[in-house]
Protein backbone atom coordinates (compact mmCIF):
# COMPACT_ATOMS: atom_id res chain seq x y z
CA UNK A 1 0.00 0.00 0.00
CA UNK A 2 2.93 2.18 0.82
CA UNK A 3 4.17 2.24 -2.93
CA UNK A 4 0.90 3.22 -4.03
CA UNK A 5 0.68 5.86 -2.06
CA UNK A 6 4.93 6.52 -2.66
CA UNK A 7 3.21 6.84 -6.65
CA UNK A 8 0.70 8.92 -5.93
CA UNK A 9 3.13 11.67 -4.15
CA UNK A 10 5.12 11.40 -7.39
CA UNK A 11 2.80 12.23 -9.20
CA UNK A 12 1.64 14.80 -7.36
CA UNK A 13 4.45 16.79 -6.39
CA UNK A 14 5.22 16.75 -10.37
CA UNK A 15 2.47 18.38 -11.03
CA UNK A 16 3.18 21.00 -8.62
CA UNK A 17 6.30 21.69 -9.55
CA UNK A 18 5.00 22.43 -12.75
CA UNK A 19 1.90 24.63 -11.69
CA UNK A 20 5.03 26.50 -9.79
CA UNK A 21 6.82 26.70 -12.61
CA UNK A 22 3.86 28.28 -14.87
CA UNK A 23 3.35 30.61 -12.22
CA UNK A 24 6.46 32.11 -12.42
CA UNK A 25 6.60 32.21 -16.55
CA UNK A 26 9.38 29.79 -16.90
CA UNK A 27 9.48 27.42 -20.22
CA UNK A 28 8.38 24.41 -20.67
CA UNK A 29 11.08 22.27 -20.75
CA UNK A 30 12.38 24.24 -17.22
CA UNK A 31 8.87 23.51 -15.95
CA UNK A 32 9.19 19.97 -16.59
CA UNK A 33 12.33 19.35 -14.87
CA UNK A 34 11.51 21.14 -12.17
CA UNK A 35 8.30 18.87 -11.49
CA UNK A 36 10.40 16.21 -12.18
CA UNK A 37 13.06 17.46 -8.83
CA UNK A 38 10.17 18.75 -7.23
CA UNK A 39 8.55 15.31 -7.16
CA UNK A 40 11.65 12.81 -7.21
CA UNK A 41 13.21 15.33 -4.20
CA UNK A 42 10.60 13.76 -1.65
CA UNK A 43 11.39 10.26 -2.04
CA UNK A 44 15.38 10.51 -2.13
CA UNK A 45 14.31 12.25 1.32
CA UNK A 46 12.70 9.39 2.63
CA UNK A 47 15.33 7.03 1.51
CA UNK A 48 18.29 8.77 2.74
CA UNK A 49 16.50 9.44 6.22
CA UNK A 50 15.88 5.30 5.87
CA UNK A 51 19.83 4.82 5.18
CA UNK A 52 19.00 3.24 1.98
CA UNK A 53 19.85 3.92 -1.78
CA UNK A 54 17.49 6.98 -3.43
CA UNK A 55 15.02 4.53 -5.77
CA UNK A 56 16.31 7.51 -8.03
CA UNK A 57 19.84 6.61 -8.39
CA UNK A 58 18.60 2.66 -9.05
CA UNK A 59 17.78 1.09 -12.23
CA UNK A 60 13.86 1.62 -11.45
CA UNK A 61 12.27 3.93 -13.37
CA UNK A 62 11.14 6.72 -11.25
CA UNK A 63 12.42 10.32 -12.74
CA UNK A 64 11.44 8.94 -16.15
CA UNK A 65 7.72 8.43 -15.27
CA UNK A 66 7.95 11.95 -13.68
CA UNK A 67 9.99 13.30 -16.97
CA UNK A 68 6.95 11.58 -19.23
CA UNK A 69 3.85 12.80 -17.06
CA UNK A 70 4.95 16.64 -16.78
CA UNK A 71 5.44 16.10 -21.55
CA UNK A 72 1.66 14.56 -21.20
CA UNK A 73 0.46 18.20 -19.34
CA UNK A 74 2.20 20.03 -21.96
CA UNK A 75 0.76 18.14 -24.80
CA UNK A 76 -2.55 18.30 -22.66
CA UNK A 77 -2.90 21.81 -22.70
CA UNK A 78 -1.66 22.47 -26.24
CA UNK A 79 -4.69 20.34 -27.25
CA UNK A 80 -6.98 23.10 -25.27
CA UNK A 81 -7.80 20.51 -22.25
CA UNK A 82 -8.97 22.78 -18.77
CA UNK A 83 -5.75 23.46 -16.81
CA UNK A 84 -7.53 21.21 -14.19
CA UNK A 85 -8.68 17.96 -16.08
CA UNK A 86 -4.79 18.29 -17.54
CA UNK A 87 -3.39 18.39 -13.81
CA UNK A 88 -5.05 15.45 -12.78
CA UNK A 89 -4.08 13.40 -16.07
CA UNK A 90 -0.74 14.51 -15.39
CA UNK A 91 -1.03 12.87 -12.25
CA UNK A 92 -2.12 9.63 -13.33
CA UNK A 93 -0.28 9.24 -15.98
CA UNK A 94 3.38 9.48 -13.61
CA UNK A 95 0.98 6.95 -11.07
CA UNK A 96 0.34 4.56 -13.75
CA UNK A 97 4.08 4.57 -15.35
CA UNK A 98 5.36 3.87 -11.86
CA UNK A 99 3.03 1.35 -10.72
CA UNK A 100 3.58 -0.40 -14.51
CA UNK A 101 7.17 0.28 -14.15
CA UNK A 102 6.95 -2.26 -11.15
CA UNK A 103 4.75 -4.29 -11.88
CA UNK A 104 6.48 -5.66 -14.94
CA UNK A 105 10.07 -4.89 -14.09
CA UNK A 106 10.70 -2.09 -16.76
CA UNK A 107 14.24 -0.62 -15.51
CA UNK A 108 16.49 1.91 -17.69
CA UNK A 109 19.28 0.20 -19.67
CA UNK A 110 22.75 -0.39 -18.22
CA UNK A 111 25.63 1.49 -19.25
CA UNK A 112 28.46 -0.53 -17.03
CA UNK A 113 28.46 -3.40 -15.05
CA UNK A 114 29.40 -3.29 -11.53
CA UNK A 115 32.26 -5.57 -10.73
């Protein structure tokens, strides 16, 4: 139940970063990755208060749903969706990448092997 709720706040907290980001006129690229630090900033929190590895810095894919879900607003909103209907999209589209992401093992490819 925890991860659920772990994907929700991702979700979330992207979307927020990216409402803060409009607010303040930024682009959209800038808005994305700062939903994207805005939402993955909470869990590395938790994990380094739990002594463990940030999921972040793993092979799971966590920034990427984050990265995907704040493009999905964007391309939202240039198709003349309500800001709010766009938000909560946004949300569930970085919930349902994560949860999917687990589910079925998806991970980023490996660039070196640790020895």
């Amino acid at each position: 139940m925890l991860f659920y709720f772990d994907a929700m706040g991702l979700g979330l907290f992207t979307m927020v970063g990216i409402q803060a980001g409009i607010e303040h006129n930024l682009g959209t690229g800038i808005c994305v990755m700062l939903g994207t630090v805005t939402g993955c900033f909470g869990g590395v929190l938790r994990d380094v208060l739990l002594n463990n590895v940030p999921l972040i810095f793993q092979k799971e894919i966590y920034a990427s749903a984050s990265i995907l879900g704040g493009i999905a607003f964007f391309l939202l909103i240039c198709m003349k969706l309500a800001f709010g209907y766009a938000f909560i999209i946004g949300i569930l589209i970085v919930f349902v990448i994560r949860v999917l992401a687990v589910r079925f093992s998806w991970s980023l490819p490996k660039f070196y092997e640790n020895k």
